[in-house]
PDB file of N, CA and C in Angstrom:
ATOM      1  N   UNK A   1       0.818  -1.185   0.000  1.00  0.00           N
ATOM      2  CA  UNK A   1       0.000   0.000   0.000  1.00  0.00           C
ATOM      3  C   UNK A   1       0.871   1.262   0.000  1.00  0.00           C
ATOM      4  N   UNK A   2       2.238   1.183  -0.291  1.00  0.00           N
ATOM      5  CA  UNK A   2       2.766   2.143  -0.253  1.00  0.00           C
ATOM      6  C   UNK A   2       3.450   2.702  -1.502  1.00  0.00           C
ATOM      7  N   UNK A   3       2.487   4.038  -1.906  1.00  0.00           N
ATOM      8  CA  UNK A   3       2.802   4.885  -3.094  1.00  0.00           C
ATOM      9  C   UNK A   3       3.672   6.132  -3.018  1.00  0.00           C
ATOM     10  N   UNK A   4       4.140   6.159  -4.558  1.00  0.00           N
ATOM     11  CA  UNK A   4       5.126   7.093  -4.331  1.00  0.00           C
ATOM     12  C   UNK A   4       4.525   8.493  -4.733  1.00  0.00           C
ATOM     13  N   UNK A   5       4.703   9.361  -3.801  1.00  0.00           N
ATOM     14  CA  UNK A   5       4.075  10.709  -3.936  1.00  0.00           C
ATOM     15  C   UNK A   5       4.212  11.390  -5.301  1.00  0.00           C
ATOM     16  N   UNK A   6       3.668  12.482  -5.904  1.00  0.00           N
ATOM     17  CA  UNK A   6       4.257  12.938  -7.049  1.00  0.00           C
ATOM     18  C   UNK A   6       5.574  14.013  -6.544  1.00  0.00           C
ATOM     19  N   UNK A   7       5.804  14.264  -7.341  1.00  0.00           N
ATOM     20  CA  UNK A   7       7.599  14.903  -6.895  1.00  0.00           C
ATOM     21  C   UNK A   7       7.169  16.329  -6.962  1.00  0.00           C
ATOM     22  N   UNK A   8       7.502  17.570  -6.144  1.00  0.00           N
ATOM     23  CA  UNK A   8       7.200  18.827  -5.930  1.00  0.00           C
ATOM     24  C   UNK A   8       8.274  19.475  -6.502  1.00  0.00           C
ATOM     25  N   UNK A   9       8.022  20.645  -7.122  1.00  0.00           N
ATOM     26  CA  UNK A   9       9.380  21.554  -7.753  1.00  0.00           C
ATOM     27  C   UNK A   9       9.365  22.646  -6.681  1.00  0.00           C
ATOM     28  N   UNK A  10      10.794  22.724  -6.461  1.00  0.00           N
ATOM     29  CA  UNK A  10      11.154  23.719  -5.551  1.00  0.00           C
ATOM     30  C   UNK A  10      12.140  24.264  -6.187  1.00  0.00           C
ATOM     31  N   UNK A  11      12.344  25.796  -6.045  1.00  0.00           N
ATOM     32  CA  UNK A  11      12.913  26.703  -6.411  1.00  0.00           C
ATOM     33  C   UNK A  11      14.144  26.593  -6.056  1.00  0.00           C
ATOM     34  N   UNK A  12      15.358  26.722  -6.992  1.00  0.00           N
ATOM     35  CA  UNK A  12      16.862  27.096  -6.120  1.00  0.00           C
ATOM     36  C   UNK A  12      17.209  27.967  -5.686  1.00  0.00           C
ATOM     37  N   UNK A  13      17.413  28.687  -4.377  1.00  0.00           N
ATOM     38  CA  UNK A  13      18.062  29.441  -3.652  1.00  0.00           C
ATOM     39  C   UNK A  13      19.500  29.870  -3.787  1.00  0.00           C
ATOM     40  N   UNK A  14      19.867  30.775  -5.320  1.00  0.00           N
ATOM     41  CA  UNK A  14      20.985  31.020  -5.540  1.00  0.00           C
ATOM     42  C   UNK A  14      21.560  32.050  -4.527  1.00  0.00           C
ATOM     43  N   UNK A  15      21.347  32.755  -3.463  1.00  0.00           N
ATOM     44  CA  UNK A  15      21.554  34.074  -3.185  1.00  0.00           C
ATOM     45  C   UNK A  15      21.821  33.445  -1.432  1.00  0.00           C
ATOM     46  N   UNK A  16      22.320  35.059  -0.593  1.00  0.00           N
ATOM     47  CA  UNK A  16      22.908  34.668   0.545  1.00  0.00           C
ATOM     48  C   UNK A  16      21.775  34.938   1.510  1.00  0.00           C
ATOM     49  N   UNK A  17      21.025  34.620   2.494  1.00  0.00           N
ATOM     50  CA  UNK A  17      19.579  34.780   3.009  1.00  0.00           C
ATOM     51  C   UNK A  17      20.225  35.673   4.442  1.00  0.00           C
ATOM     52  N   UNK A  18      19.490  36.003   4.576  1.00  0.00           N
ATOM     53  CA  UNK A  18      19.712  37.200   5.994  1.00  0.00           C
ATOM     54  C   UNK A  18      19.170  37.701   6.934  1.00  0.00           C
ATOM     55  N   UNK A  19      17.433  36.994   6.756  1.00  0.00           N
ATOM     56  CA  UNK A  19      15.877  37.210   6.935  1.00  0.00           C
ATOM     57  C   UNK A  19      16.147  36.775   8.792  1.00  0.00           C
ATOM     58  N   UNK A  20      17.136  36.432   8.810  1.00  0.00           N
ATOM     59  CA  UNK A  20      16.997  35.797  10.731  1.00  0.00           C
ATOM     60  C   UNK A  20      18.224  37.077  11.620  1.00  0.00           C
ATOM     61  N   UNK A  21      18.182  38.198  10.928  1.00  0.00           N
ATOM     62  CA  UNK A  21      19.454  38.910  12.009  1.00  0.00           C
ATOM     63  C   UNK A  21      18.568  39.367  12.929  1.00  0.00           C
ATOM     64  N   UNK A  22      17.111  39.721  13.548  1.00  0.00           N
ATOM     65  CA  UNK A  22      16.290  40.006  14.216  1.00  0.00           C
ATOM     66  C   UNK A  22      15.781  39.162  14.708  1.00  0.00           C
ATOM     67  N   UNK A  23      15.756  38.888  15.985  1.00  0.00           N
ATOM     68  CA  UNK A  23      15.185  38.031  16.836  1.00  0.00           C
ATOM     69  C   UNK A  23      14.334  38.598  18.234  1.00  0.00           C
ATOM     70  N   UNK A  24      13.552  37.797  18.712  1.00  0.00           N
ATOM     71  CA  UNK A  24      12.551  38.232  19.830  1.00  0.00           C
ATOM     72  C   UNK A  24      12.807  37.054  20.973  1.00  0.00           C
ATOM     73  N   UNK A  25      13.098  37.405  22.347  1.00  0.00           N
ATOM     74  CA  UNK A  25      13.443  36.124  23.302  1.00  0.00           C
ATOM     75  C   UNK A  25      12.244  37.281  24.377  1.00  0.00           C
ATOM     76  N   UNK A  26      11.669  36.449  24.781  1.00  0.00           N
ATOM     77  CA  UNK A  26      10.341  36.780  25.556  1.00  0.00           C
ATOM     78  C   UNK A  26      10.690  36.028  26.971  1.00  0.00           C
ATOM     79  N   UNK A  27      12.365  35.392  26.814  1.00  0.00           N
ATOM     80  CA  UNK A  27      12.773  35.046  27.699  1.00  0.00           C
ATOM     81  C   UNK A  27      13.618  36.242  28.870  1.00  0.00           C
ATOM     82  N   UNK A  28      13.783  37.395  28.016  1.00  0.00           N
ATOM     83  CA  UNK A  28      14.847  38.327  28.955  1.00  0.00           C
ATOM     84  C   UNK A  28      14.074  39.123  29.583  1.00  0.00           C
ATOM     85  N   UNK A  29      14.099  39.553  30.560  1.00  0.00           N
ATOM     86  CA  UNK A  29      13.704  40.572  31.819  1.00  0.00           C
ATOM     87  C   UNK A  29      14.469  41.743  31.688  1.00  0.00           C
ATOM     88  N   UNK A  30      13.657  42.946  30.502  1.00  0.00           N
ATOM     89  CA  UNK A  30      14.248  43.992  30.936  1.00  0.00           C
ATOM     90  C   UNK A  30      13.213  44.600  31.552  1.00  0.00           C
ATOM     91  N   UNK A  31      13.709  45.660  32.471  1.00  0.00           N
ATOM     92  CA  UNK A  31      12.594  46.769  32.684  1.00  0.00           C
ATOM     93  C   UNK A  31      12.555  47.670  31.809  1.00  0.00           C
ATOM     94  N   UNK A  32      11.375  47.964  31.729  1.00  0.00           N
ATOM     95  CA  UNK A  32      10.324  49.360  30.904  1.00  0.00           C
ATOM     96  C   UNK A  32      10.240  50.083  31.725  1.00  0.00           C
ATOM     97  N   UNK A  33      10.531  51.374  31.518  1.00  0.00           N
ATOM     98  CA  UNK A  33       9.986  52.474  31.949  1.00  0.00           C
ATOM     99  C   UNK A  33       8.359  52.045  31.942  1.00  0.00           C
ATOM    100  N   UNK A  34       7.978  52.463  33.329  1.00  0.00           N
ATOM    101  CA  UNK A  34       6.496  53.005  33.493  1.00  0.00           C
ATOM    102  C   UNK A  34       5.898  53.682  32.705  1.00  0.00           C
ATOM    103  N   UNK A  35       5.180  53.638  31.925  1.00  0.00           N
ATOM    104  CA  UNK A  35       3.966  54.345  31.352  1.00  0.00           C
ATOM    105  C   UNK A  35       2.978  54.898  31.906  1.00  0.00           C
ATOM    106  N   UNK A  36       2.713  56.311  31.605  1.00  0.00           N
ATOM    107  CA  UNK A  36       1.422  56.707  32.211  1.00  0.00           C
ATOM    108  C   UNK A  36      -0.267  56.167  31.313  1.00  0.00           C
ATOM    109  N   UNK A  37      -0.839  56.264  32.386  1.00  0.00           N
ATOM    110  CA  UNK A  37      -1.787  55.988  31.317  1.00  0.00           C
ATOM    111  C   UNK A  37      -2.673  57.014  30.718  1.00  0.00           C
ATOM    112  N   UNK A  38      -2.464  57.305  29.331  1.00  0.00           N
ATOM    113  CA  UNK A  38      -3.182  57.551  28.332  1.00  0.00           C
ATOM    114  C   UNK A  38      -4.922  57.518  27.831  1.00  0.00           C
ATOM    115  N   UNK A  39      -5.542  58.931  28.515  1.00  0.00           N
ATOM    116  CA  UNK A  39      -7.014  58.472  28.460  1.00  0.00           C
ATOM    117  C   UNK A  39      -7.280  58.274  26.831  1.00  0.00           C
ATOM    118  N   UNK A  40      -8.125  57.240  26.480  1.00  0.00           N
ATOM    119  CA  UNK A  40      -8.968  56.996  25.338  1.00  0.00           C
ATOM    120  C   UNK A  40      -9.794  57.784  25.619  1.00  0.00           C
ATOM    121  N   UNK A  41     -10.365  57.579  24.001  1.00  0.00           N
ATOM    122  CA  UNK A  41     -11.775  58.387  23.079  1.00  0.00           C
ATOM    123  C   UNK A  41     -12.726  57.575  23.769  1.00  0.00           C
ATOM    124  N   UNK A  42     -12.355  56.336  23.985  1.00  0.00           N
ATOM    125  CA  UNK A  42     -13.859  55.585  24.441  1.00  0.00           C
ATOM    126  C   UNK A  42     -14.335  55.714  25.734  1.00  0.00           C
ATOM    127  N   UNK A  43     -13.224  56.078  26.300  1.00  0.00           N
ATOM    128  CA  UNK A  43     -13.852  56.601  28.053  1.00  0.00           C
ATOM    129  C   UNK A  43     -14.360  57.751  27.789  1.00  0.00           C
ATOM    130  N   UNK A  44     -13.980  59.224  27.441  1.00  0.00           N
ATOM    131  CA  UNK A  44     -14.513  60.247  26.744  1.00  0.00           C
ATOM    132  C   UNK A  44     -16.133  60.311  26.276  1.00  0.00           C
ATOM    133  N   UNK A  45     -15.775  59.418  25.474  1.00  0.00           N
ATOM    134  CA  UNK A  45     -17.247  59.321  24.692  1.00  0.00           C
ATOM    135  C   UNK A  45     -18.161  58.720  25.653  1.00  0.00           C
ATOM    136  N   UNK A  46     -17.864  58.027  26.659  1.00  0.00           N
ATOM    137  CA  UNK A  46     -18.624  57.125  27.565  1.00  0.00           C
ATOM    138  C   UNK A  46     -19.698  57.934  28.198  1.00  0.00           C
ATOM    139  N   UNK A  47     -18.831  59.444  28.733  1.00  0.00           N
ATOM    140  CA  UNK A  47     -19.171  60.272  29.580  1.00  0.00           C
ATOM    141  C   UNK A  47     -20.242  61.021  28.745  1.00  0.00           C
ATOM    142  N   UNK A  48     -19.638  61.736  27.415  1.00  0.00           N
ATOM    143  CA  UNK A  48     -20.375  62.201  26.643  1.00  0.00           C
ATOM    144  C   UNK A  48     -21.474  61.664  26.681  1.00  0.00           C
ATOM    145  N   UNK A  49     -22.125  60.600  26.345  1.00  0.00           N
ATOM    146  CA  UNK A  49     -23.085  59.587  25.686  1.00  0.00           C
ATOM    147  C   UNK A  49     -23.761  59.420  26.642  1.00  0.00           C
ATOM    148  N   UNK A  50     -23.242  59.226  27.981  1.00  0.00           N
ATOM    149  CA  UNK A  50     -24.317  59.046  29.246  1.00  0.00           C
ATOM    150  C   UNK A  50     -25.508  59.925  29.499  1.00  0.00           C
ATOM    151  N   UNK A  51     -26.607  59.147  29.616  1.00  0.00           N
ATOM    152  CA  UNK A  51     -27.678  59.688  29.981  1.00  0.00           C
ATOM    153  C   UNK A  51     -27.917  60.966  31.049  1.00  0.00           C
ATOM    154  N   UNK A  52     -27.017  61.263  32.179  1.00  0.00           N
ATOM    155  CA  UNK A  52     -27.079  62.085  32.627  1.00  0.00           C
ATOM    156  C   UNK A  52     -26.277  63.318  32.409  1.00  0.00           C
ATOM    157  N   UNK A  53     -25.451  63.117  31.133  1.00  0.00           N
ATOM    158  CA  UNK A  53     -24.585  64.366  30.444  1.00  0.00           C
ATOM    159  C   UNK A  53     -25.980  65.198  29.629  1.00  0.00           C
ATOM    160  N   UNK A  54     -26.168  66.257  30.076  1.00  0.00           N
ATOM    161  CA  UNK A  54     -27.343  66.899  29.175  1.00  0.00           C
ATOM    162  C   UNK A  54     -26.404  68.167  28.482  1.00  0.00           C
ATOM    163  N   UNK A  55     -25.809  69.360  29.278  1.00  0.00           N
ATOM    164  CA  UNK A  55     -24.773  70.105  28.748  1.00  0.00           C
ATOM    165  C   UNK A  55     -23.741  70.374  29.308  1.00  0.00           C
ATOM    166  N   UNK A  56     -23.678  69.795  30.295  1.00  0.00           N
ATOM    167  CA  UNK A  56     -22.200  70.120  31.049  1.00  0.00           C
ATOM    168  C   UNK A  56     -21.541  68.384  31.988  1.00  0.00           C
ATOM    169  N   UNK A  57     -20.622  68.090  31.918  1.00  0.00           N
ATOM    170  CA  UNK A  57     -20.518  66.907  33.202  1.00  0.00           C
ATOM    171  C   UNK A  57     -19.261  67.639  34.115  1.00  0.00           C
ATOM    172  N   UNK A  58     -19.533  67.309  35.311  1.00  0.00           N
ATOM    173  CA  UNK A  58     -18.636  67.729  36.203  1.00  0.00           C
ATOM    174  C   UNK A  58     -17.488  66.555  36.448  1.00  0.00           C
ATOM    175  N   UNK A  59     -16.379  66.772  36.085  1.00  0.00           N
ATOM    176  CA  UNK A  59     -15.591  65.678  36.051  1.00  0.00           C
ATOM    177  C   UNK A  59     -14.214  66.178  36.834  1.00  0.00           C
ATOM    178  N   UNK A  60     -13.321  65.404  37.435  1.00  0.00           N
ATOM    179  CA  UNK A  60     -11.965  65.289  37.921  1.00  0.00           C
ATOM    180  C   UNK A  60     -10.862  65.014  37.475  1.00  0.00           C
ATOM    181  N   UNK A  61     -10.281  65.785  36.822  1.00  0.00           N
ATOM    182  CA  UNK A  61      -8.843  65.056  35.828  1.00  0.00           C
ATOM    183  C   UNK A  61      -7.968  65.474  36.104  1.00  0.00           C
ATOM    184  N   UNK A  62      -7.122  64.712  35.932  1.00  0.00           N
ATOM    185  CA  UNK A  62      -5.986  64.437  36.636  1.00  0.00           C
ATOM    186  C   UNK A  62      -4.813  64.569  35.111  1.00  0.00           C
ATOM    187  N   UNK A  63      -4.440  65.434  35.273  1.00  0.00           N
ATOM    188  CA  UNK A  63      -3.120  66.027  34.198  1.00  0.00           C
ATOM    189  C   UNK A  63      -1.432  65.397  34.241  1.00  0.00           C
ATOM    190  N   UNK A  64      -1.021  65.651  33.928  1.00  0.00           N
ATOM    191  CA  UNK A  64       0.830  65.615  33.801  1.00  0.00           C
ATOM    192  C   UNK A  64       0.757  66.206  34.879  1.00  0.00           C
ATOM    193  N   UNK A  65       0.481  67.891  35.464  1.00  0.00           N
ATOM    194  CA  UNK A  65       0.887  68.775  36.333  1.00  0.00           C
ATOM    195  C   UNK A  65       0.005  68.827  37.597  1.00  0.00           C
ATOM    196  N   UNK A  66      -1.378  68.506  37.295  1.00  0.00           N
ATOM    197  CA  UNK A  66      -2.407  68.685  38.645  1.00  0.00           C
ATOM    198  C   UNK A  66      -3.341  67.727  38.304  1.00  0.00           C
ATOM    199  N   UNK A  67      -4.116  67.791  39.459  1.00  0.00           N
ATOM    200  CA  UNK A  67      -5.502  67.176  39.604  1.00  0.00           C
ATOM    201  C   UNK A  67      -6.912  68.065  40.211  1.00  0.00           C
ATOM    202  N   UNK A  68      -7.614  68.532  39.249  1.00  0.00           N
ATOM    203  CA  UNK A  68      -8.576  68.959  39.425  1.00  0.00           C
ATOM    204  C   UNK A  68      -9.791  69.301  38.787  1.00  0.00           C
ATOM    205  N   UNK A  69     -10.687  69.480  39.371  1.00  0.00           N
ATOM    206  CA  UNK A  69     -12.217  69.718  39.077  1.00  0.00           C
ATOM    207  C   UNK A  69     -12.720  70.406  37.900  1.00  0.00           C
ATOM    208  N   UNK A  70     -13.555  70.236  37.267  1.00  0.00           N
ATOM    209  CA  UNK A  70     -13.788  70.909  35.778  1.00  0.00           C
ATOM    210  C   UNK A  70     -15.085  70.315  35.546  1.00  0.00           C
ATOM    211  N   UNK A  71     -16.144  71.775  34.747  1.00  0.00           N
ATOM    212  CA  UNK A  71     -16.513  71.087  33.923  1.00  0.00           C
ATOM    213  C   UNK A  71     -16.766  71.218  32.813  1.00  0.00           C
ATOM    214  N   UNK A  72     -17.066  69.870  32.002  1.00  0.00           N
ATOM    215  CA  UNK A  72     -16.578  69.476  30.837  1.00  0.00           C
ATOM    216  C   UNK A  72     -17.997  69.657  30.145  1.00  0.00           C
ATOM    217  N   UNK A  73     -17.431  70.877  28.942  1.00  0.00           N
ATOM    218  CA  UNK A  73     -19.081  71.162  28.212  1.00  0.00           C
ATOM    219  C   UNK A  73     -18.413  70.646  26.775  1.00  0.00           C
ATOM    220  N   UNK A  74     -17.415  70.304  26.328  1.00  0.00           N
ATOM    221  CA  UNK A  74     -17.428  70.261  24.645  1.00  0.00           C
ATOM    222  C   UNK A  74     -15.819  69.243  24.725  1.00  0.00           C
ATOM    223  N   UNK A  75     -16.069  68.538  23.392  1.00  0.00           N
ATOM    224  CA  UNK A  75     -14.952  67.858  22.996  1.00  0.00           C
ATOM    225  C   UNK A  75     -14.348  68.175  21.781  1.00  0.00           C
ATOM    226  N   UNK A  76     -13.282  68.632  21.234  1.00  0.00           N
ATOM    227  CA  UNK A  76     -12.514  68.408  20.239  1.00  0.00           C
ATOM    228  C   UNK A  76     -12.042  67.610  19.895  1.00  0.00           C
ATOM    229  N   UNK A  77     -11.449  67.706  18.550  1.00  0.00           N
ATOM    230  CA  UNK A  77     -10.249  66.618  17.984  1.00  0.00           C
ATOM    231  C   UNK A  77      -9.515  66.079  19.346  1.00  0.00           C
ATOM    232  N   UNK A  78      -8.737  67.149  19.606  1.00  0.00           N
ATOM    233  CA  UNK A  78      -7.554  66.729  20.484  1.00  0.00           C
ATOM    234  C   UNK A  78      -7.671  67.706  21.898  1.00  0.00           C
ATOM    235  N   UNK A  79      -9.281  68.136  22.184  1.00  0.00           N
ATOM    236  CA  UNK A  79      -9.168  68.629  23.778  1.00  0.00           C
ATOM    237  C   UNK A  79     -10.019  68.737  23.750  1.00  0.00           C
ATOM    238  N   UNK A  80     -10.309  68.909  25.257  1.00  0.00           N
ATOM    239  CA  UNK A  80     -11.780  69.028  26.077  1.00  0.00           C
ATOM    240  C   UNK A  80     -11.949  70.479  26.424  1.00  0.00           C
ATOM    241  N   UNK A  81     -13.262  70.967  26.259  1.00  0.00           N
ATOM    242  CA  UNK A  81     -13.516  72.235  26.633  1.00  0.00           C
ATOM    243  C   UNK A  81     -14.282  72.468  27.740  1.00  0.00           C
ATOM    244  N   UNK A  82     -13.577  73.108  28.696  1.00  0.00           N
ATOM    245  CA  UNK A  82     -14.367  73.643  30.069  1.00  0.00           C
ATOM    246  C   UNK A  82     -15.388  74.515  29.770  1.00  0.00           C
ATOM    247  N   UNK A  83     -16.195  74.493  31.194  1.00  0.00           N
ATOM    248  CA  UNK A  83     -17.343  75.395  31.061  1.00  0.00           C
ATOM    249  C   UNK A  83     -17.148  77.237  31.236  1.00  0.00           C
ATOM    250  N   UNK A  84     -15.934  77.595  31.798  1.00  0.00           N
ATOM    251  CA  UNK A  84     -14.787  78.645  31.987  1.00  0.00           C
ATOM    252  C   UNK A  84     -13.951  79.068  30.763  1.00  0.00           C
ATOM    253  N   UNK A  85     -14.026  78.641  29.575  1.00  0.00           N
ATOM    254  CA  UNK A  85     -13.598  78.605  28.386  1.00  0.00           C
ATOM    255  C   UNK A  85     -11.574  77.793  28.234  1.00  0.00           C
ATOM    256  N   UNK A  86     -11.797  77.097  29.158  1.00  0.00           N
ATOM    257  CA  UNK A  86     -10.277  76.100  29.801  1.00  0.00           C
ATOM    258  C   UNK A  86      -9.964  75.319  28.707  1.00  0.00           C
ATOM    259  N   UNK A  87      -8.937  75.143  27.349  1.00  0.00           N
ATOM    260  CA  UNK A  87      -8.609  73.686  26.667  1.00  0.00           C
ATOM    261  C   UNK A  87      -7.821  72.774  27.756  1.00  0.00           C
ATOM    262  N   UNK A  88      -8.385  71.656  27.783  1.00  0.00           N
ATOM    263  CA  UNK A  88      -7.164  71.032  28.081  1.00  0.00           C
ATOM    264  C   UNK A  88      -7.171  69.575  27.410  1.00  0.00           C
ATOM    265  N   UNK A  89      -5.467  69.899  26.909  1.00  0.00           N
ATOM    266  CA  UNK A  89      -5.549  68.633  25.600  1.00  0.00           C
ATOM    267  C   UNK A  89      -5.513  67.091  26.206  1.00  0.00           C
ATOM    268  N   UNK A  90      -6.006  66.156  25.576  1.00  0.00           N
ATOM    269  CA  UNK A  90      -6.389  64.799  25.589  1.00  0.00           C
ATOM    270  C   UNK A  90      -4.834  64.107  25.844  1.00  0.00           C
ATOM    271  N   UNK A  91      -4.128  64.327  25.169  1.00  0.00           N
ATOM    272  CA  UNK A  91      -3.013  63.639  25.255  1.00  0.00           C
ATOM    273  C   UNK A  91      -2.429  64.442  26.828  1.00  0.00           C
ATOM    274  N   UNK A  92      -2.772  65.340  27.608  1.00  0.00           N
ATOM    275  CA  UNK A  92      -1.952  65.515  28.617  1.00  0.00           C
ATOM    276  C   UNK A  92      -2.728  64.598  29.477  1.00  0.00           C
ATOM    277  N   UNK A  93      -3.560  63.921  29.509  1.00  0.00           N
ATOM    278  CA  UNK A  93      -4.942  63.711  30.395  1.00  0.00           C
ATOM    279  C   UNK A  93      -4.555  62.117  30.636  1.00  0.00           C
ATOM    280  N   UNK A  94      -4.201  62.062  32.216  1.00  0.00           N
ATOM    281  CA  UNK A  94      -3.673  60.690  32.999  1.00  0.00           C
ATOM    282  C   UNK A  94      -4.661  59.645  33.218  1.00  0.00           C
ATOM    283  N   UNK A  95      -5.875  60.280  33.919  1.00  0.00           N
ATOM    284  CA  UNK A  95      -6.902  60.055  34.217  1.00  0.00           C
ATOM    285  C   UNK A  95      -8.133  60.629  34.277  1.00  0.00           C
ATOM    286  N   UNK A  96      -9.561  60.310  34.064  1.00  0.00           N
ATOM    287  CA  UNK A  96     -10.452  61.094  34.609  1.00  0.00           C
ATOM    288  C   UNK A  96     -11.691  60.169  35.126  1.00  0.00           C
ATOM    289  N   UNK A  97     -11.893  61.385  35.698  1.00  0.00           N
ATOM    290  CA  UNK A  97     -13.392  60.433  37.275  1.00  0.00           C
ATOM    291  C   UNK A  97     -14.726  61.005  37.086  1.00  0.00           C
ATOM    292  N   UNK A  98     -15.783  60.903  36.877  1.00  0.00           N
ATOM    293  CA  UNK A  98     -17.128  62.219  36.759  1.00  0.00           C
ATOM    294  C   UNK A  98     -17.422  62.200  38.100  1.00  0.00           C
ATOM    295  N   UNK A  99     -17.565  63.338  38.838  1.00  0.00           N
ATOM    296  CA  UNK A  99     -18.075  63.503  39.932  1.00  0.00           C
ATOM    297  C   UNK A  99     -19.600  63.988  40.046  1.00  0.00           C
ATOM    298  N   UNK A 100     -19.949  63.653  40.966  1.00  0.00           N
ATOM    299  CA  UNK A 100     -21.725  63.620  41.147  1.00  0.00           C
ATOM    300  C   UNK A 100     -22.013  65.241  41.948  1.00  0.00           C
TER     301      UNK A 100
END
């Protein structure tokens, strides 16, 4: 019962290959710098979208430099607009909390 396969053509490899000088070992322990964390659009929008956002939400954010109280009447591309006429851009923004 034993047949002989049909024979496969394979290409010759005239040239010098080099495709392996990059490697990944998931074995080494370096440390990373800490990362801050980076608020998303989807937490943003969360707040936006909530039923009890009608024109303003009172929220707590927490910056690169401070942490404090605001509130948040409008969103841009790339910042949030206070009710005080305040930008403050998305990418500085660590965290944020809505306060009641």
């Amino acid at each position: 019962m034993h047949k002989d396969l049909p024979k496969v053509y394979a290409v010759p490899i005239n040239k010098k290959l080099n495709n392996n000088e990059e490697t990944y070992s998931s074995l080494e322990r370096k440390t990373m710098p800490k990362e801050e964390h980076v608020i998303s659009t989807r937490e943003i929008n969360q707040i936006f979208n909530a039923k009890d956002h009608v024109y303003k939400s009172k929220l707590e954010i927490t910056t690169k430099t401070e942490t404090k109280i605001y509130e948040v009447v409008g969103l841009s591309h790339e910042s949030l607009l206070t009710l005080d006429g305040k930008l403050i851009k998305l990418a500085d923004i660590i965290e944020i909390k809505k306060v009641s």
